[in-house]
C-alpha atoms as a PDB file:
ATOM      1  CA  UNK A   1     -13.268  22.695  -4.245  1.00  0.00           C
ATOM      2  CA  UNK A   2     -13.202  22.490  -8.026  1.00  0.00           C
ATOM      3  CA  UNK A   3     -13.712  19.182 -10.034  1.00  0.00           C
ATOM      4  CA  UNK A   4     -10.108  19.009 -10.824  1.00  0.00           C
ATOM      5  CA  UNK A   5      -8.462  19.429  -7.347  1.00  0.00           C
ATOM      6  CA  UNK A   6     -10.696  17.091  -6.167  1.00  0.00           C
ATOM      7  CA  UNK A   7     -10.029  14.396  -8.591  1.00  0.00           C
ATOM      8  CA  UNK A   8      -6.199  15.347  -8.279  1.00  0.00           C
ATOM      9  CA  UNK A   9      -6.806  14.173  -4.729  1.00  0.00           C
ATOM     10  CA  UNK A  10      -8.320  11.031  -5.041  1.00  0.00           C
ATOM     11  CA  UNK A  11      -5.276  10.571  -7.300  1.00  0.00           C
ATOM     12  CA  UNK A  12      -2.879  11.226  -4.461  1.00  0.00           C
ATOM     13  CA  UNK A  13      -4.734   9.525  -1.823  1.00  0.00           C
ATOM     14  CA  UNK A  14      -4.856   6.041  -4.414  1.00  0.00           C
ATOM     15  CA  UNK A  15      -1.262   6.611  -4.713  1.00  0.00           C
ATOM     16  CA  UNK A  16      -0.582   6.659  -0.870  1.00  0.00           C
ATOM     17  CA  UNK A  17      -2.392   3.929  -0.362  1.00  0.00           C
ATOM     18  CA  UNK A  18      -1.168   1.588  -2.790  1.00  0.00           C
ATOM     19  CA  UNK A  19       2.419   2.618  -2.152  1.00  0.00           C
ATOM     20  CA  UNK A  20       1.645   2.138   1.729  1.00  0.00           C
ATOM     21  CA  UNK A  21       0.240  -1.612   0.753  1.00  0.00           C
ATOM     22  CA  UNK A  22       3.573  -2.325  -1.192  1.00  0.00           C
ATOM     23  CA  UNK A  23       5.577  -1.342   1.748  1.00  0.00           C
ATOM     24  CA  UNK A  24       3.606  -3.376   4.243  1.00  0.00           C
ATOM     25  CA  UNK A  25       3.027  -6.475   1.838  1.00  0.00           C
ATOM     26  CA  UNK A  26       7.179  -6.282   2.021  1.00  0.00           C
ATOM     27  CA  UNK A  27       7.027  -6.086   5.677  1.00  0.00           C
ATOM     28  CA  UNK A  28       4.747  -8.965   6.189  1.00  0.00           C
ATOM     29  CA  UNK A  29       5.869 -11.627   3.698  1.00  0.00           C
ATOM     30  CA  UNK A  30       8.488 -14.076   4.971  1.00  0.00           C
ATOM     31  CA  UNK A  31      11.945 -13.885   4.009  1.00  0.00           C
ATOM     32  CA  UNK A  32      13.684 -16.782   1.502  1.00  0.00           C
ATOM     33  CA  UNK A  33      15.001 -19.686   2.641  1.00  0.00           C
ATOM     34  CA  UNK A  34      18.758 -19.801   1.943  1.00  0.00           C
ATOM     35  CA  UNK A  35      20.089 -23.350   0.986  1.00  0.00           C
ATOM     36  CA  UNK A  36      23.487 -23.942   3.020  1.00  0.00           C
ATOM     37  CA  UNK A  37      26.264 -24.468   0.164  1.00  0.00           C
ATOM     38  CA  UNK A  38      29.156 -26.528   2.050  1.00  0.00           C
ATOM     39  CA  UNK A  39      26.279 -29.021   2.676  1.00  0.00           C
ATOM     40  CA  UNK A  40      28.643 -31.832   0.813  1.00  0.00           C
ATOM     41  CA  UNK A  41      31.814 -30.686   2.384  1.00  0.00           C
ATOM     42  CA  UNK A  42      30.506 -32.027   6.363  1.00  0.00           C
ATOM     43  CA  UNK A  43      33.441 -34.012   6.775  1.00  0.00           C
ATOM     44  CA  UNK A  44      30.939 -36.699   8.983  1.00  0.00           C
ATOM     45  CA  UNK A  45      28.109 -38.707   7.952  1.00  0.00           C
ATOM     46  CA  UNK A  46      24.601 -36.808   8.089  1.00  0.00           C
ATOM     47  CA  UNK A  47      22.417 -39.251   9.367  1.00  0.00           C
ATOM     48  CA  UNK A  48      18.264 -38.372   9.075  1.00  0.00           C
ATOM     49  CA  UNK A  49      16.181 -37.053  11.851  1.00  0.00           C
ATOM     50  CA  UNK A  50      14.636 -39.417  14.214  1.00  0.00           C
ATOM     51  CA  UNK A  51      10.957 -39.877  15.900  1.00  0.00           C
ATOM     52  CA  UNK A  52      10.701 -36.414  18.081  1.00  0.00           C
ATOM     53  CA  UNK A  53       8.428 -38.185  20.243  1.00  0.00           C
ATOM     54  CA  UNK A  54      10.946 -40.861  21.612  1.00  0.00           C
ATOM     55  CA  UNK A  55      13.164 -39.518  24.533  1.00  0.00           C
ATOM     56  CA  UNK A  56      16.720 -39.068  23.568  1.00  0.00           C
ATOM     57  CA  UNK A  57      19.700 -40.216  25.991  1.00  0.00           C
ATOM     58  CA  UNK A  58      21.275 -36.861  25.581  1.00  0.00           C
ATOM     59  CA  UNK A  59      17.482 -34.916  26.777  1.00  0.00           C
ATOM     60  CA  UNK A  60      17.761 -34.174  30.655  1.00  0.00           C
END
């Protein structure tokens, strides 16, 4: 194998893997957080979340 076809490969093999990281770092990271829009057209009163460790009347 000459000097050039081997650094030619290298070159492809960089390539690869850096194009196979960029697809997999895409893959992995989590998708954004869309904002709900009609928030202020709820026709009732939003009222804030309460203690989670309390039981509710509605839990079974």
């Amino acid at each position: 194998m000459t000097r050039r076809k081997f650094i030619q490969k290298l070159i492809n093999t960089g390539a690869a893997i850096a194009a196979g990281g960029l697809w997999l770092g895409r893959k992995a990271t989590p998708r954004k957080f869309i904002r709900a829009i009609g928030l202020k057209k709820y026709p009732g009163s939003l009222k804030p979340v309460g203690d989670i460790s309390k039981q509710s009347k509605w839990s079974g």
